[in-house]
N, C-alpha and C. Protein backbone atom coordinates (compact mmCIF):
# COMPACT_ATOMS: atom_id res chain seq x y z
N UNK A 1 3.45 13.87 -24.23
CA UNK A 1 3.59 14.69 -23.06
C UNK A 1 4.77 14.19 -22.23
N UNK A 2 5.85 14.86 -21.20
CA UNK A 2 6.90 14.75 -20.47
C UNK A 2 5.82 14.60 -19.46
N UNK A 3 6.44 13.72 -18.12
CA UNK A 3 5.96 14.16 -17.09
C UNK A 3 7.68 13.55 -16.06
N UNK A 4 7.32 13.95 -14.87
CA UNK A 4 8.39 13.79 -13.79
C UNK A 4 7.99 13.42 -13.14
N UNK A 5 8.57 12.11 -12.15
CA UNK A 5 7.75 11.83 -11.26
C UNK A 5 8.93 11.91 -9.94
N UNK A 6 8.25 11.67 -8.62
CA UNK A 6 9.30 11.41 -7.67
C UNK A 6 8.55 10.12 -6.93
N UNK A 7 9.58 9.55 -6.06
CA UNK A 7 9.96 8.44 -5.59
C UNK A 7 10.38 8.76 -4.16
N UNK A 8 9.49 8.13 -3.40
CA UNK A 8 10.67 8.60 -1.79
C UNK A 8 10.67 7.18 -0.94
N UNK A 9 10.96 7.56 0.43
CA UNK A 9 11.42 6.19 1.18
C UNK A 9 12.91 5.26 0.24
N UNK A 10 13.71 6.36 -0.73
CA UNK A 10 14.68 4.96 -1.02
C UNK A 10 15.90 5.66 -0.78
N UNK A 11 16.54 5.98 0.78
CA UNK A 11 17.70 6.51 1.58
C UNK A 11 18.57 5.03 1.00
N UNK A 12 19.90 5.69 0.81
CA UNK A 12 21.00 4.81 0.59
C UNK A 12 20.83 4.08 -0.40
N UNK A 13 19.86 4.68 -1.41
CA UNK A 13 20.06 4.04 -2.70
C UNK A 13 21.68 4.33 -3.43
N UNK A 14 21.95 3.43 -4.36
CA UNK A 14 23.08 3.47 -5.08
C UNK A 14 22.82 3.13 -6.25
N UNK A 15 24.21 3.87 -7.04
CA UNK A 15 24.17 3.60 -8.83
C UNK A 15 23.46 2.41 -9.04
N UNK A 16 23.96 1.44 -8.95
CA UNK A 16 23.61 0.08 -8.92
C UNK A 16 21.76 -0.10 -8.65
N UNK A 17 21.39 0.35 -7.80
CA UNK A 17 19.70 -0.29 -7.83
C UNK A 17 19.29 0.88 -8.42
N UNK A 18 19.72 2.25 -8.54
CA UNK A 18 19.13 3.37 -9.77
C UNK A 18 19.10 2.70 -10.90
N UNK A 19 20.13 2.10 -11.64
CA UNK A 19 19.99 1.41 -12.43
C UNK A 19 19.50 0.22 -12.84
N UNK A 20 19.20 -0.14 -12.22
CA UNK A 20 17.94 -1.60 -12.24
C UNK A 20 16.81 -1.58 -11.95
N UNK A 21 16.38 -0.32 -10.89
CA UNK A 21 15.12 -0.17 -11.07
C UNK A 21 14.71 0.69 -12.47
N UNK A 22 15.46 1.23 -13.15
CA UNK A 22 15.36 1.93 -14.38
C UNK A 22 15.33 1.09 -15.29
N UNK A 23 16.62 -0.29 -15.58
CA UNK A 23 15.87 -0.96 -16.86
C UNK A 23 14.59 -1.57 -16.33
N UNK A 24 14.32 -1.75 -15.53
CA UNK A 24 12.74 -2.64 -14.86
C UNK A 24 11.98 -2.28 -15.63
N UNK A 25 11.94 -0.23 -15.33
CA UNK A 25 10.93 0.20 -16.31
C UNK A 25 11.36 0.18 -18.01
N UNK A 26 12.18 0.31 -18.15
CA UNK A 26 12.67 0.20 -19.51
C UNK A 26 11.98 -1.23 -20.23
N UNK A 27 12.29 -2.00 -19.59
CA UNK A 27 12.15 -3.28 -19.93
C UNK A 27 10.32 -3.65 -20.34
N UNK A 28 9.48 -2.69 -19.77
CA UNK A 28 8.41 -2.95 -19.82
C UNK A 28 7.32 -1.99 -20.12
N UNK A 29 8.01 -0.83 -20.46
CA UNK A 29 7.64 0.80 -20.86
C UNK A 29 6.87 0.86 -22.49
N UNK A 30 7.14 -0.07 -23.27
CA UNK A 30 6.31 -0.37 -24.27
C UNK A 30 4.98 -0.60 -24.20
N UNK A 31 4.42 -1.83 -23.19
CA UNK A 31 3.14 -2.20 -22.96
C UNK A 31 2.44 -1.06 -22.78
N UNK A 32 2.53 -0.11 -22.14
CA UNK A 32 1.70 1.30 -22.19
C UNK A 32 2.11 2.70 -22.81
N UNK A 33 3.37 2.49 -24.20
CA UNK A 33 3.69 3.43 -24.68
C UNK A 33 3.90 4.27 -24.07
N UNK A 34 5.43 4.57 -22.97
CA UNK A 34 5.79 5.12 -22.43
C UNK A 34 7.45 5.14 -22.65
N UNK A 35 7.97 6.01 -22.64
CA UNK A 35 9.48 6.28 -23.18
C UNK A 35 10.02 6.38 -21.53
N UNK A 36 11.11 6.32 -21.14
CA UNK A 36 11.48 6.89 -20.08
C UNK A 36 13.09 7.16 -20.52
N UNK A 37 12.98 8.86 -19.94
CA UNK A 37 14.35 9.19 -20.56
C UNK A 37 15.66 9.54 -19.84
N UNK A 38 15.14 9.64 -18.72
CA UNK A 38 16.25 9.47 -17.25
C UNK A 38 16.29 9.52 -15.99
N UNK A 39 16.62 9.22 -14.74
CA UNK A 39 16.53 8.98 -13.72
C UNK A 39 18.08 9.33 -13.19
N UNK A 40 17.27 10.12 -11.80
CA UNK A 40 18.50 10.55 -10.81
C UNK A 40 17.84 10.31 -9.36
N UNK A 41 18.60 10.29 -8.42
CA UNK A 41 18.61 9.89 -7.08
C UNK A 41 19.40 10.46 -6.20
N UNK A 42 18.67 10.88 -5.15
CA UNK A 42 19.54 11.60 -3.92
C UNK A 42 19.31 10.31 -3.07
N UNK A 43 20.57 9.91 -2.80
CA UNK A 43 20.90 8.83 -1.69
C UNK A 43 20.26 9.47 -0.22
N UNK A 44 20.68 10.74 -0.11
CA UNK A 44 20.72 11.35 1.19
C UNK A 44 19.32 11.50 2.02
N UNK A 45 18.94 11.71 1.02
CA UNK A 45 16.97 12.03 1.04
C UNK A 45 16.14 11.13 0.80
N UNK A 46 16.63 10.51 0.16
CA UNK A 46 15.96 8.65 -0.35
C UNK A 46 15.14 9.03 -1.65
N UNK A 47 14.94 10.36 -2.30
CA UNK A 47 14.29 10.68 -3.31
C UNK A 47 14.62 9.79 -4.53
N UNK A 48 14.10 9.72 -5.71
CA UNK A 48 14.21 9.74 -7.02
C UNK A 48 13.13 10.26 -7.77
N UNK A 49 13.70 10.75 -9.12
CA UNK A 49 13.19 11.12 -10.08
C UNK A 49 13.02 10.80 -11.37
N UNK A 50 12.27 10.69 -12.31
CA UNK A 50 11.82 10.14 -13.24
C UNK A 50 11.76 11.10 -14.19
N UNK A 51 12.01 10.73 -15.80
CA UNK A 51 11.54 11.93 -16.70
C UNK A 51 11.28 10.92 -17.68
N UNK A 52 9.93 11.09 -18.21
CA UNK A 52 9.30 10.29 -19.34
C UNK A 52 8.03 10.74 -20.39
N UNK A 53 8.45 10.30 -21.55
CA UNK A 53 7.29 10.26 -22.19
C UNK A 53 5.98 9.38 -22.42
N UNK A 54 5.41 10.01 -22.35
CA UNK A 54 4.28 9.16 -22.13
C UNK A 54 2.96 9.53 -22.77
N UNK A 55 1.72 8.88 -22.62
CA UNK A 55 0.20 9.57 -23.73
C UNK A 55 -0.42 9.63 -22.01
N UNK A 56 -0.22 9.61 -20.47
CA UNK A 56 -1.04 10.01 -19.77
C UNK A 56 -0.03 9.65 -18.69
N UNK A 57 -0.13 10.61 -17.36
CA UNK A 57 0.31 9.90 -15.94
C UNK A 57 -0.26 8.48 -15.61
N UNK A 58 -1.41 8.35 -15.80
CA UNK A 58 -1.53 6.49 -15.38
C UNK A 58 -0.68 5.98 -15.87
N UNK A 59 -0.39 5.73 -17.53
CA UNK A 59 0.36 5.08 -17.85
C UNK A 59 1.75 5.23 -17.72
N UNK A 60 2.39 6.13 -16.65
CA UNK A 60 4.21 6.19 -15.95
C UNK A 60 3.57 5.26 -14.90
N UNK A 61 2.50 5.89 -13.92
CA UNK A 61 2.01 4.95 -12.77
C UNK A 61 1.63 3.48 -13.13
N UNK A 62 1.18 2.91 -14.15
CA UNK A 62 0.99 1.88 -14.49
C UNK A 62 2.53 1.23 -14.83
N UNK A 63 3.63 1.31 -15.04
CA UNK A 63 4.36 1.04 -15.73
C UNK A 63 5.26 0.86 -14.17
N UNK A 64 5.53 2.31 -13.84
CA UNK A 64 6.12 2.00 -12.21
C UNK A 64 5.78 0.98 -11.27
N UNK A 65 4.08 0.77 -11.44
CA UNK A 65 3.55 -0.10 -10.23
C UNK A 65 3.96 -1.92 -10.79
N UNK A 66 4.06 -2.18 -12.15
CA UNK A 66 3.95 -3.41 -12.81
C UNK A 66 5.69 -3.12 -12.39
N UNK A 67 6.69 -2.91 -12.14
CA UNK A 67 8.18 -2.85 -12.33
C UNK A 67 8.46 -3.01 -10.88
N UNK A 68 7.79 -2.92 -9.88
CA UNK A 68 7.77 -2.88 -8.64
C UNK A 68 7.83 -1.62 -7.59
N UNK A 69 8.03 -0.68 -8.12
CA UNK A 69 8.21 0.84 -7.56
C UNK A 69 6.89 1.88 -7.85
N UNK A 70 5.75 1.73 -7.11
CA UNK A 70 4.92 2.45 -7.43
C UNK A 70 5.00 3.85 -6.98
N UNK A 71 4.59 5.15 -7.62
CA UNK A 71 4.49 6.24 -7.15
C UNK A 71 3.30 7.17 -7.30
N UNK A 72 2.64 7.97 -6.63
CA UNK A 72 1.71 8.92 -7.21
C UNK A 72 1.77 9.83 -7.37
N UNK A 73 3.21 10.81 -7.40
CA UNK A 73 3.43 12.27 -7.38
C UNK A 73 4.29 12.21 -8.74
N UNK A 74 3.57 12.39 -9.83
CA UNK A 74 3.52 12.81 -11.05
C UNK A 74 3.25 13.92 -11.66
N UNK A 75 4.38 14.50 -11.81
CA UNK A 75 3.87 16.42 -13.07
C UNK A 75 3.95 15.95 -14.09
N UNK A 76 2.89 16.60 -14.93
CA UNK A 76 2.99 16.93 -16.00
C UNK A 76 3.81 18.23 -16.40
N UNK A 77 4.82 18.20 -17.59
CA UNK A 77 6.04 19.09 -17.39
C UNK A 77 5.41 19.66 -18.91
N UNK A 78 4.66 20.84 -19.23
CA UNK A 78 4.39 21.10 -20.65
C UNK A 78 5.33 21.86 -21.35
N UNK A 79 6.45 22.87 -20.34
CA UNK A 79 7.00 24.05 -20.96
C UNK A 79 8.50 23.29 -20.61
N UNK A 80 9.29 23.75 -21.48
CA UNK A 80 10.79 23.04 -21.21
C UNK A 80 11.25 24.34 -22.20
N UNK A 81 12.84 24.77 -22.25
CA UNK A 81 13.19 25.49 -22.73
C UNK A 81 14.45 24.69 -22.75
């Protein structure tokens, strides 16, 4: 299953910590068989976004919260074209 997640409170994020909080999860996305396949960030809004595979939302939330960035607003994304 894909799911998406978002991320808020992180205004004035930059390339630089997008990318490190991304290998974080990378780095540890195995332990709960979870793929993660890309991440974007609006500096302006403090948002980020997540796109991953995964066998359940706990296990993106499990994976986020062990990496240091926990979130709970997780879709499940079933239709993609």
């Amino acid at each position: 299953m894909k799911f998406i997640d978002v991320h808020n409170g992180m205004k004035g994020i930059d390339q630089k910590t997008l990318a490190e909080a991304h290998k974080a999860d990378l780095d540890i996305q195995n332990s709960e068989g979870v793929k993660f396949l890309h991440a974007w960030a609006d500096p302006t809004t403090g948002k980020v976004f997540c796109l991953s595979e995964a066998p359940s939302k706990e296990a993106v939330m499990r994976v986020h919260a062990k990496a240091g960035h926990s979130t709970n607003e997780i879709y499940e994304v079933p239709l993609e074209v």
